[in-house]
Protein backbone atom coordinates (compact mmCIF):
# COMPACT_ATOMS: atom_id res chain seq x y z
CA UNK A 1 0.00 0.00 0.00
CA UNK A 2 1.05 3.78 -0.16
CA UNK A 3 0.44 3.34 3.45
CA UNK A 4 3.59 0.69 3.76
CA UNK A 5 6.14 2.45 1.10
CA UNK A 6 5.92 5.80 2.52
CA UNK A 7 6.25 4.42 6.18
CA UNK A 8 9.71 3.15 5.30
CA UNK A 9 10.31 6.49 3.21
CA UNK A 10 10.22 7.83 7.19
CA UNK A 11 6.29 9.35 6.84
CA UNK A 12 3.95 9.28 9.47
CA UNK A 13 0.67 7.89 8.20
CA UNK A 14 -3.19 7.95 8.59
CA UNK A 15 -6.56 6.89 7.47
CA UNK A 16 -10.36 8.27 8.35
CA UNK A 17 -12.41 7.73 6.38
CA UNK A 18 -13.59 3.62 4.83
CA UNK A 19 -11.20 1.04 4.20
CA UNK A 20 -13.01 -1.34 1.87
CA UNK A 21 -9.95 -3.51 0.90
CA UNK A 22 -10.76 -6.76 2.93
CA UNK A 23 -13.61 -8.62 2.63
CA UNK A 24 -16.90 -8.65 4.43
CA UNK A 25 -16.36 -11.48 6.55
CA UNK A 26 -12.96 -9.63 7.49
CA UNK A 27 -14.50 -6.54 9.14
CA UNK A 28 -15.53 -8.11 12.42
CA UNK A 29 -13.33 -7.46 15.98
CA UNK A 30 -12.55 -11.17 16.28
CA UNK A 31 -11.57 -11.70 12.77
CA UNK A 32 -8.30 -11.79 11.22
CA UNK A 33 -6.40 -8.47 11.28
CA UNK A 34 -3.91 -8.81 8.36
CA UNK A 35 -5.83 -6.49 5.51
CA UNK A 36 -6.92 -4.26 8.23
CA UNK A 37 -5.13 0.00 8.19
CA UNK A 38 -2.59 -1.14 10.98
CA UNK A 39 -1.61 -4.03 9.69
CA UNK A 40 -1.09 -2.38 6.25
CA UNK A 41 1.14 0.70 6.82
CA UNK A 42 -1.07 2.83 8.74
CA UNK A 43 -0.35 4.87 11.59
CA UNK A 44 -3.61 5.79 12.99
CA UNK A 45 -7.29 4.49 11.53
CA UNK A 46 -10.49 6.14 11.96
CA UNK A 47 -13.46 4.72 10.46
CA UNK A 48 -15.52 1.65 8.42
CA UNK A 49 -13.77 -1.22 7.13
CA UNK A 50 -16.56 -1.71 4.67
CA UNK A 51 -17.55 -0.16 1.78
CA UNK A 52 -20.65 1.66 2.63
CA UNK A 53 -22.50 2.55 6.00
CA UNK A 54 -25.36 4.23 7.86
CA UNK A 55 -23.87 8.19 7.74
CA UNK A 56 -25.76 8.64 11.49
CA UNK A 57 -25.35 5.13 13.08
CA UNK A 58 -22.92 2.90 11.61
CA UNK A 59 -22.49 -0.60 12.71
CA UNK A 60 -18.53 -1.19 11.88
CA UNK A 61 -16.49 1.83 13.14
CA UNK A 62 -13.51 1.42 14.41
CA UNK A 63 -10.79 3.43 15.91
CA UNK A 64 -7.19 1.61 14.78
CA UNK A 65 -8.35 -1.39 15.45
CA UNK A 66 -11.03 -1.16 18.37
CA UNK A 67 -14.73 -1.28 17.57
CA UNK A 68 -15.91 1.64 18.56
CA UNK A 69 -20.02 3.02 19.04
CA UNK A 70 -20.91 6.58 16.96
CA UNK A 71 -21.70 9.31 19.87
CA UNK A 72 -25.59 10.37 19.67
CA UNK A 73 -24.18 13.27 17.58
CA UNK A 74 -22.42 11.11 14.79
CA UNK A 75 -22.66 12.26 10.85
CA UNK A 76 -19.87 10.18 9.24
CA UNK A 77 -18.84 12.88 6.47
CA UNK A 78 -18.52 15.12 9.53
CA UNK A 79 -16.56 12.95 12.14
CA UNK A 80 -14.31 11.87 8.96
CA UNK A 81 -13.38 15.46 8.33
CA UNK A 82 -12.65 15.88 12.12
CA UNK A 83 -10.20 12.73 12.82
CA UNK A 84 -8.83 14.15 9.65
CA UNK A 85 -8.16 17.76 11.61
CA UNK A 86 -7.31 16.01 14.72
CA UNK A 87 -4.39 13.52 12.70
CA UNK A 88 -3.26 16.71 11.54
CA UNK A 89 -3.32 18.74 14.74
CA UNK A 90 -1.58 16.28 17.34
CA UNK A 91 0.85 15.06 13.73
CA UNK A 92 2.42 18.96 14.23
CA UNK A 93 2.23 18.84 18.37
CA UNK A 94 3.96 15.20 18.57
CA UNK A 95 6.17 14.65 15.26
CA UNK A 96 6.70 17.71 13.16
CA UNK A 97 9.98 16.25 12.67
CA UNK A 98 8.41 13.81 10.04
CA UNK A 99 6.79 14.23 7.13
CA UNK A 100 2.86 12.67 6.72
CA UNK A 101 0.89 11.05 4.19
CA UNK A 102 -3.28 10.76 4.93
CA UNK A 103 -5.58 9.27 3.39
CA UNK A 104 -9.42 10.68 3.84
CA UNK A 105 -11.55 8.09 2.16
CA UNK A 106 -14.72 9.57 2.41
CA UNK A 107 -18.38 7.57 2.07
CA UNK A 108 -20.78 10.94 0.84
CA UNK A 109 -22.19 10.95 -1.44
CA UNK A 110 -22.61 7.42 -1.55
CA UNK A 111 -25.78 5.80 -0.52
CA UNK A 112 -27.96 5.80 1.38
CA UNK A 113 -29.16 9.35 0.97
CA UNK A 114 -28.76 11.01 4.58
CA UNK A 115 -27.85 14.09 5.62
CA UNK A 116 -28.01 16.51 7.90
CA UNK A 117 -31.73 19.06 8.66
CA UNK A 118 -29.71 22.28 8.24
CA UNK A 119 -27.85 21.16 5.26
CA UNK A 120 -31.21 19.44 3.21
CA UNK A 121 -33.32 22.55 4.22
CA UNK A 122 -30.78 25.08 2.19
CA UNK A 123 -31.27 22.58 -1.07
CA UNK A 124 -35.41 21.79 -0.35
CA UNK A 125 -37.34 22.97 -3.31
CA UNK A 126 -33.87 24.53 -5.67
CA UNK A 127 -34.78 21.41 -8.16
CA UNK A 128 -38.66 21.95 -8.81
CA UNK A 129 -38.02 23.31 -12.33
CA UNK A 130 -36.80 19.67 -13.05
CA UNK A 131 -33.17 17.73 -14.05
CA UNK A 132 -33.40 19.07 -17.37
CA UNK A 133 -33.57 22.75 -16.75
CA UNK A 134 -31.23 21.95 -13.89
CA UNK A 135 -28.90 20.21 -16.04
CA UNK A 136 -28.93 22.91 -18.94
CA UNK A 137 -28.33 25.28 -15.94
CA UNK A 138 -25.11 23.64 -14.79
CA UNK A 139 -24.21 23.20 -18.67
CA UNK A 140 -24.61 26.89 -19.34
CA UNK A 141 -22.93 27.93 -15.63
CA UNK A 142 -19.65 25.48 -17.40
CA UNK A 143 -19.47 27.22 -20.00
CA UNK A 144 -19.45 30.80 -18.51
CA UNK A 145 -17.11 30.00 -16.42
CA UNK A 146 -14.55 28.14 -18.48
CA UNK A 147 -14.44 25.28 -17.30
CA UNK A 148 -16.18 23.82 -20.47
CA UNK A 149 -15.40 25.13 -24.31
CA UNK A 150 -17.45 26.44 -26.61
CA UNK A 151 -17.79 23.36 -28.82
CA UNK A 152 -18.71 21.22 -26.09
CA UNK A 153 -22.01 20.07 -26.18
CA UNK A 154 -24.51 19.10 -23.85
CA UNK A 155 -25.43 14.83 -24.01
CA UNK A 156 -28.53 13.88 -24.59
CA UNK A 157 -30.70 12.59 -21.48
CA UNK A 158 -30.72 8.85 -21.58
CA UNK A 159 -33.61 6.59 -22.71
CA UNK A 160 -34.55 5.29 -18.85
CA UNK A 161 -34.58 9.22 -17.59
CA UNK A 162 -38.37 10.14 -17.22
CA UNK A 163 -39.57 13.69 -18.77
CA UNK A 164 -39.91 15.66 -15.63
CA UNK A 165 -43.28 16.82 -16.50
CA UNK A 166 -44.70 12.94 -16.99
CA UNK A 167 -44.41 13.12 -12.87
CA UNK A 168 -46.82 13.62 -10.68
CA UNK A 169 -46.74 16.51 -8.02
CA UNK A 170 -46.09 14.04 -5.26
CA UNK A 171 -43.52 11.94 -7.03
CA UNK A 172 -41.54 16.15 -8.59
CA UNK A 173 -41.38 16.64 -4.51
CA UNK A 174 -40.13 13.22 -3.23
CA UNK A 175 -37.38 13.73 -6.29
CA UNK A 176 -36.63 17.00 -5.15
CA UNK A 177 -35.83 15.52 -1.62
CA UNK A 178 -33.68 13.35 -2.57
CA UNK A 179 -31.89 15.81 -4.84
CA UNK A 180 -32.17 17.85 -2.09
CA UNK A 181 -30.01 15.21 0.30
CA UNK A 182 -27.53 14.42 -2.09
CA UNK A 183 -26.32 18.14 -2.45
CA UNK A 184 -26.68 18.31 1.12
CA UNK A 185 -24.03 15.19 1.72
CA UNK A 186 -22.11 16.61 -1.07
CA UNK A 187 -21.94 20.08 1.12
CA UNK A 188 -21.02 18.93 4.39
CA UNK A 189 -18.61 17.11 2.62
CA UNK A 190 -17.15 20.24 0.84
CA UNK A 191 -17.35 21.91 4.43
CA UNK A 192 -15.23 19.67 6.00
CA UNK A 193 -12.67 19.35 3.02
CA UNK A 194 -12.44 23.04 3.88
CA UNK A 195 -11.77 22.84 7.41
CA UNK A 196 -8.65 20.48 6.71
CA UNK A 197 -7.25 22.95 4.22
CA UNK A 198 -7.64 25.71 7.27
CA UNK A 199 -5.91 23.08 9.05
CA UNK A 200 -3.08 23.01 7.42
CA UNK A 201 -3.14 26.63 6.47
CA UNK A 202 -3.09 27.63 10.18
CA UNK A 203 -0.23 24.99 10.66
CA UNK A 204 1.75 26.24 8.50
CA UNK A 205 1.67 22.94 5.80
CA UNK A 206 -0.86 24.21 3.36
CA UNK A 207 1.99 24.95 1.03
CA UNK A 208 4.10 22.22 1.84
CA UNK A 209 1.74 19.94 1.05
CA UNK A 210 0.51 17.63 -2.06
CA UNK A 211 -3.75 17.64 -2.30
CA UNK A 212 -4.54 14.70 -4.52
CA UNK A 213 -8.49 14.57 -5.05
């Protein structure tokens, strides 16, 4: 792992965030440890061996390699960002004298759709006008920006997307919810990718350091 060759390159090294490079039947406390963050390079290890979890109360969390229970409190995307900050923080207090490598593996936004009240209520009701317009929007917003060029053109919608106005009014505003959530896991996410960058910014490592996304 990158874990393993930059550990004997002399870098301190850290995971929060999901694993998912064992198997299933390999996540459990009394089950072999071999494929598990510790045993593969890793430093320090906060969060699911598996692939995919409850965001609010996940069943396989683990702290290196102690099951551990979420707090009443828990959102995964946020608690990943935090053990990232926190890896960071106590990194600079205990062994600045190294450099480190982390890895934040983060679930959002994977299923299942969760996120947080706050976050869902700023996105509630911003996709009523339906994927299409919403997708011409963001096609048009790529373009002015640059991001895009002028002979790129927008893909047709495929065969198994319904027309937006074949929906009923009850089916446009459970589709708008769960447009709603997604953005919602895809902003908390985008917060807390912002509090590791002030992070390192305040620690003086913003600029010494390599952001792979």
């Amino acid at each position: 792992t990158l874990g393993e060759v930059l550990k004997e390159a002399g870098y301190a090294t850290y995971v929060s965030g999901k694993w998912h490079v064992n198997k299933d039947d390999e996540c459990e406390q009394d089950s072999p440890k071999h494929n598990w963050p510790l045993q593969r390079g890793f430093d320090k290890f906060f969060g699911i061996l598996k692939g995919s979890s409850d965001y609010f109360t996940p069943d396989n969390l683990y702290e290196d390699n102690i099951h551990i229970q979420p707090t009443d409190d828990f959102y995964f995307t946020d608690a990943i960002n935090n053990n990232a900050v926190n890896f960071i923080n106590t990194h600079i207090e205990t062994e600045n004298n190294k450099p480190f490598f982390m890895y934040v593996a983060h679930l959002a936004p994977h299923w299942p759709l969760q996120a947080k009240p706050a976050d869902i209520a700023k996105y509630q009701g911003k996709y009523m006008d339906g994927w299409e317009v919403t997708r011409k929007k963001r096609y048009q917003k790529m373009l002015d920006l640059g991001i895009i060029t002028p002979n790129t053109k927008l893909s047709e919608p495929a065969d198994v997307v319904l027309d937006w106005d074949s929906l009923s009014e009850v089916q446009k505003i459970d589709m708008d919810k769960r447009m709603a959530v997604f953005a919602a896991q895809v902003d908390a996410l985008d917060q807390g990718i912002g509090s590791i960058i002030e992070t390192l910014e305040k620690n003086k490592q913003l600029d010494n350091t390599l952001i792979i996304f």
